[in-house]
Protein backbone atom coordinates (compact mmCIF):
# COMPACT_ATOMS: atom_id res chain seq x y z
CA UNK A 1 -11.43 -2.23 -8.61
CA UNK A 2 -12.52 0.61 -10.13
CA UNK A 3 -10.12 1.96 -13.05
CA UNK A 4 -9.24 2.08 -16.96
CA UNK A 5 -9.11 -1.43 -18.38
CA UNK A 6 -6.43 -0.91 -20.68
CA UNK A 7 -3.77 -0.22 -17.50
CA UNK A 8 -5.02 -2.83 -15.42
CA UNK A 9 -4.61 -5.35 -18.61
CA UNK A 10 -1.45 -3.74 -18.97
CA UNK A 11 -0.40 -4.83 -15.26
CA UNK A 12 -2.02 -8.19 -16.06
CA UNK A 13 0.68 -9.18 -18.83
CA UNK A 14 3.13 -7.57 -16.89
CA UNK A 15 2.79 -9.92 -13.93
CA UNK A 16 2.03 -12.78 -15.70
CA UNK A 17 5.57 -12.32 -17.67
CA UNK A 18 7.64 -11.24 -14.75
CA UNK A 19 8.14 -10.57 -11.55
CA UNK A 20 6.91 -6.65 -11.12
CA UNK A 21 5.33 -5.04 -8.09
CA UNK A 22 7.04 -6.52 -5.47
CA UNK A 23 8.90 -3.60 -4.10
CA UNK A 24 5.99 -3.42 -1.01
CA UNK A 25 8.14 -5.35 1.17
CA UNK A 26 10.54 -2.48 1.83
CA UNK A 27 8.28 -1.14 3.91
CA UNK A 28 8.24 -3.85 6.24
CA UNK A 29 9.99 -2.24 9.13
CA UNK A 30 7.64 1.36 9.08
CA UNK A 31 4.43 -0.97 9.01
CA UNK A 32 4.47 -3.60 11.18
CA UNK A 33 4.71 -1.53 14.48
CA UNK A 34 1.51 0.63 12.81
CA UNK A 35 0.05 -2.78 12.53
CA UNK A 36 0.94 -4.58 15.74
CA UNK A 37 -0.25 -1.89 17.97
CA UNK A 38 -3.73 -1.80 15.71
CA UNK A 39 -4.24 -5.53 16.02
CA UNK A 40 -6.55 -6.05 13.45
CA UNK A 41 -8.24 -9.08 13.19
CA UNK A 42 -8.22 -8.83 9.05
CA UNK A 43 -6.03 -6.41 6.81
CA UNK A 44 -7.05 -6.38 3.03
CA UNK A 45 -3.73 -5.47 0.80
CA UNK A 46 -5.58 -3.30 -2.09
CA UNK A 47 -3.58 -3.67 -5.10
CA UNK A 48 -1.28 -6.51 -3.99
CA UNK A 49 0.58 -7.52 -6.83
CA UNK A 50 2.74 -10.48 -6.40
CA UNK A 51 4.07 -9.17 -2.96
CA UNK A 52 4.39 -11.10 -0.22
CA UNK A 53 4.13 -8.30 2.07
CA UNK A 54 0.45 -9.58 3.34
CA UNK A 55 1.97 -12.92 4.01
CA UNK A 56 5.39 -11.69 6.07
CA UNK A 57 2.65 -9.17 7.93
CA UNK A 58 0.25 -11.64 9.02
CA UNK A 59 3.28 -14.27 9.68
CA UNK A 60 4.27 -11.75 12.37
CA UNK A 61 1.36 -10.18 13.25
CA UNK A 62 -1.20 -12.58 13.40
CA UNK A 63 -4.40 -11.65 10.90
CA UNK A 64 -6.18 -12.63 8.39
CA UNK A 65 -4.53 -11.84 5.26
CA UNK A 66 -7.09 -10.76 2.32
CA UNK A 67 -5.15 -10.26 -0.85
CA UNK A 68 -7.02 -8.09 -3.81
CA UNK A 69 -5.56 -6.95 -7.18
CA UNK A 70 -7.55 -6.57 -10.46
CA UNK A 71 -4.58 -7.56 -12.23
CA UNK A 72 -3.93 -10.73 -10.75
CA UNK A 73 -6.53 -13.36 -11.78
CA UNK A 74 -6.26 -15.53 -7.99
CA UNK A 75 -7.11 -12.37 -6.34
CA UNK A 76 -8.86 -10.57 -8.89
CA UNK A 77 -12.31 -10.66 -7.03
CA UNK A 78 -13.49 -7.91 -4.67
CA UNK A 79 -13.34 -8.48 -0.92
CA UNK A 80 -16.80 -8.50 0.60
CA UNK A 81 -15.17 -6.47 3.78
CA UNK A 82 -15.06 -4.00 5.70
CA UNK A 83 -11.65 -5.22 6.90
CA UNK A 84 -10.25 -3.76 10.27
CA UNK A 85 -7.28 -2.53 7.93
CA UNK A 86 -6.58 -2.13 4.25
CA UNK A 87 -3.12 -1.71 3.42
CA UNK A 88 -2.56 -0.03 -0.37
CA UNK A 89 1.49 0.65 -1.24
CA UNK A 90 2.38 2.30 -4.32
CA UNK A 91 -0.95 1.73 -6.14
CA UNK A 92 -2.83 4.75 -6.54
CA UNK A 93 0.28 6.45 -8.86
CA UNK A 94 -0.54 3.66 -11.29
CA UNK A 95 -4.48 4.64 -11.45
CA UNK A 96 -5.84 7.58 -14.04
CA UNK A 97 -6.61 10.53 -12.43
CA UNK A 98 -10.28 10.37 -13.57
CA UNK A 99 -10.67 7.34 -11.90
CA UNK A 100 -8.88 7.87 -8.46
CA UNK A 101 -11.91 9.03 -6.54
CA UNK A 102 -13.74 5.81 -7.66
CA UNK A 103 -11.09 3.54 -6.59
CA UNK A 104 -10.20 5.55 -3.76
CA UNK A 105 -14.17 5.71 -2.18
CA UNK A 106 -13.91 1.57 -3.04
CA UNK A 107 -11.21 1.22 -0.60
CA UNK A 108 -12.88 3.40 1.89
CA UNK A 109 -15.36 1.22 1.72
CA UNK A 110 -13.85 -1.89 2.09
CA UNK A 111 -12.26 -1.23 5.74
CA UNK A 112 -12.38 0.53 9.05
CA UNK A 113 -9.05 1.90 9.19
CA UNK A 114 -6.00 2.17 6.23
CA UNK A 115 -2.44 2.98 5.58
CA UNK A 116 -2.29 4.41 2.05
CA UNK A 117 1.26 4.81 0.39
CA UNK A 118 1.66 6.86 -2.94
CA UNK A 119 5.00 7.17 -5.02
CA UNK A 120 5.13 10.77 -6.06
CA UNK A 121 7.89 10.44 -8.33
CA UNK A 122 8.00 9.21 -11.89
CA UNK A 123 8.64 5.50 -12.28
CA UNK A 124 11.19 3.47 -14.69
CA UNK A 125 8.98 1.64 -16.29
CA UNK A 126 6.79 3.31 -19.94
CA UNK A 127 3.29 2.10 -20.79
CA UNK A 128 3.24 0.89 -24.44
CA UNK A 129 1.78 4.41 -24.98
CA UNK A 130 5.11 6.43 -23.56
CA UNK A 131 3.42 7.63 -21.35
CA UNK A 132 4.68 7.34 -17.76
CA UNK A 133 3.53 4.02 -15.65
CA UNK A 134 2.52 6.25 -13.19
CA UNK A 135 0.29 7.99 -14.68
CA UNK A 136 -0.87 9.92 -11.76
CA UNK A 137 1.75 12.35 -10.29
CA UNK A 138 1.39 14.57 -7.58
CA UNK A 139 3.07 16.01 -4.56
CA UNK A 140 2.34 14.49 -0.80
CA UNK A 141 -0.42 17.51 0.03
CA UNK A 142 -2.54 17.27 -3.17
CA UNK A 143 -2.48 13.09 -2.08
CA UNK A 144 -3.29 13.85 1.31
CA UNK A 145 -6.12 16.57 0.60
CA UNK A 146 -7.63 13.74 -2.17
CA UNK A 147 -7.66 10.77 0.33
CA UNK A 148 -8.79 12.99 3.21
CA UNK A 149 -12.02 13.65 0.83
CA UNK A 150 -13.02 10.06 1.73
CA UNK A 151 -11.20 8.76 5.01
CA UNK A 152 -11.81 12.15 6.72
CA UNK A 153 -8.44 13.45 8.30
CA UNK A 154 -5.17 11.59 8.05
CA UNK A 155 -2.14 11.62 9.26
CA UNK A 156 1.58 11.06 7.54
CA UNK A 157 3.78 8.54 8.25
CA UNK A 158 7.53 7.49 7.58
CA UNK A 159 8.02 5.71 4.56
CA UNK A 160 11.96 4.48 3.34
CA UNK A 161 12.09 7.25 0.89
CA UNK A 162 10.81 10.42 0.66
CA UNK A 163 9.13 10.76 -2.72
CA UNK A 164 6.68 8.36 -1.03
CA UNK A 165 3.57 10.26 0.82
CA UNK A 166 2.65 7.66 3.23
CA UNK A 167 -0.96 8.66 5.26
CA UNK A 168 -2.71 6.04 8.44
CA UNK A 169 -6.46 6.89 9.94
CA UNK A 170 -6.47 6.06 12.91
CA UNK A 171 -4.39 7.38 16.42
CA UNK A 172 -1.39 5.53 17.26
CA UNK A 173 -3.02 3.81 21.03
CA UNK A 174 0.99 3.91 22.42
CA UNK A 175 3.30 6.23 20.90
CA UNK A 176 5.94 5.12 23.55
CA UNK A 177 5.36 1.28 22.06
CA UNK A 178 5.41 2.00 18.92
CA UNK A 179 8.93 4.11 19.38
CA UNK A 180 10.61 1.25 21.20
CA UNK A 181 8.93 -1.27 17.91
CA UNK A 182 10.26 1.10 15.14
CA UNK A 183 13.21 0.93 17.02
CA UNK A 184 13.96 -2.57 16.83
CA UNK A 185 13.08 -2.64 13.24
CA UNK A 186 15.39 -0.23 12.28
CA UNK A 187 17.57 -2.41 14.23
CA UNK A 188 16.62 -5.72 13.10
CA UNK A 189 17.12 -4.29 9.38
CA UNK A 190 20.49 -2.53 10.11
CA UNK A 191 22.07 -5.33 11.38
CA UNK A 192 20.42 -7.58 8.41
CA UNK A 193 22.29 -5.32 5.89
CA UNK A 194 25.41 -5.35 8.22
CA UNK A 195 26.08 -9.23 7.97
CA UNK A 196 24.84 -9.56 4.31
CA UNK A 197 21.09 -10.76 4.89
């Protein structure tokens, strides 16, 4: 990956110290209809962290799950791709602006199709600097208008909260399906939260 060494050694310490960028799996129940009605044979999760959102996905799903993240050494190296489907949540806040359009043209090329997911709020966590841990900050156009420079035209999707700009390439083949899937995740996680899971 693309990006300033000193932030993704930064991330390296952190996750080898703690448990940190797991909060992915909260999106669970807005991706895996996306997903299911792509069926992808192979979904690359750019920037995984220690999340074990790529592992619940392809559980359910039924892919091959290619875990990448700079800051991890086990999946450190670069996929060879193009995957049918990269997957990148609450990553590209944590990259310098001057390097986003590398990093962003690497995932282009690294899969057909992509759901990108960008926190446009500022984060808890400092860099030893003070700055801000994410260091890039911008509203859901500007990230739409700077993906859309290399994945052509995309389209926004429902994320859990809105300070996230969520963004998929590709057309959804049944709308109707996917209704009646985000559906039953919203009731699947309801009802989770209702008797204490």
């Amino acid at each position: 990956m693309p990006g300033r060494t000193d932030l993704i050694e930064f991330y390296r310490a952190k996750h080898a110290g703690e448990a940190y960028g797991d909060t992915s799996v909260k999106y669970l129940r807005f991706l895996r209809p996306e997903i299911a009605l792509l069926k992808p044979a192979s979904v690359i999760d750019y920037g995984c962290g220690q999340s074990r959102l790529i592992d619940i996905l392809a559980r359910d799903i039924g892919f091959e799950a290619i875990r990448y993240d700079p800051a991890i050494p086990e999946f450190a190296r670069r996929p060879a791709g193009p995957a049918d489907l990269l997957i990148c949540i609450d990553v590209l806040e944590h990259v310098a602006e001057e390097d986003l359009d590398d990093v962003i043209a690497d995932m282009r090329a690294l899969c057909r199709e992509s759901i990108v997911v960008v926190d446009t709020r500022e984060a808890v966590q400092k860099l030893p600097d003070g700055r801000n841990a994410h260091v890039s900050l911008h509203p859901h156009g500007w990230w739409q208008a700077r993906l859309e420079r290399h994945f052509g035209p995309l389209t926004p999707i429902r994320c859990p909260r809105r300070s996230r700009a969520g963004f998929r390439t590709f057309a959804r083949p049944d709308p109707v399906g996917f209704a009646l899937r985000r559906l039953g995740e919203d009731v699947r996680h309801y009802l989770g939260r209702l008797i204490g899971r």
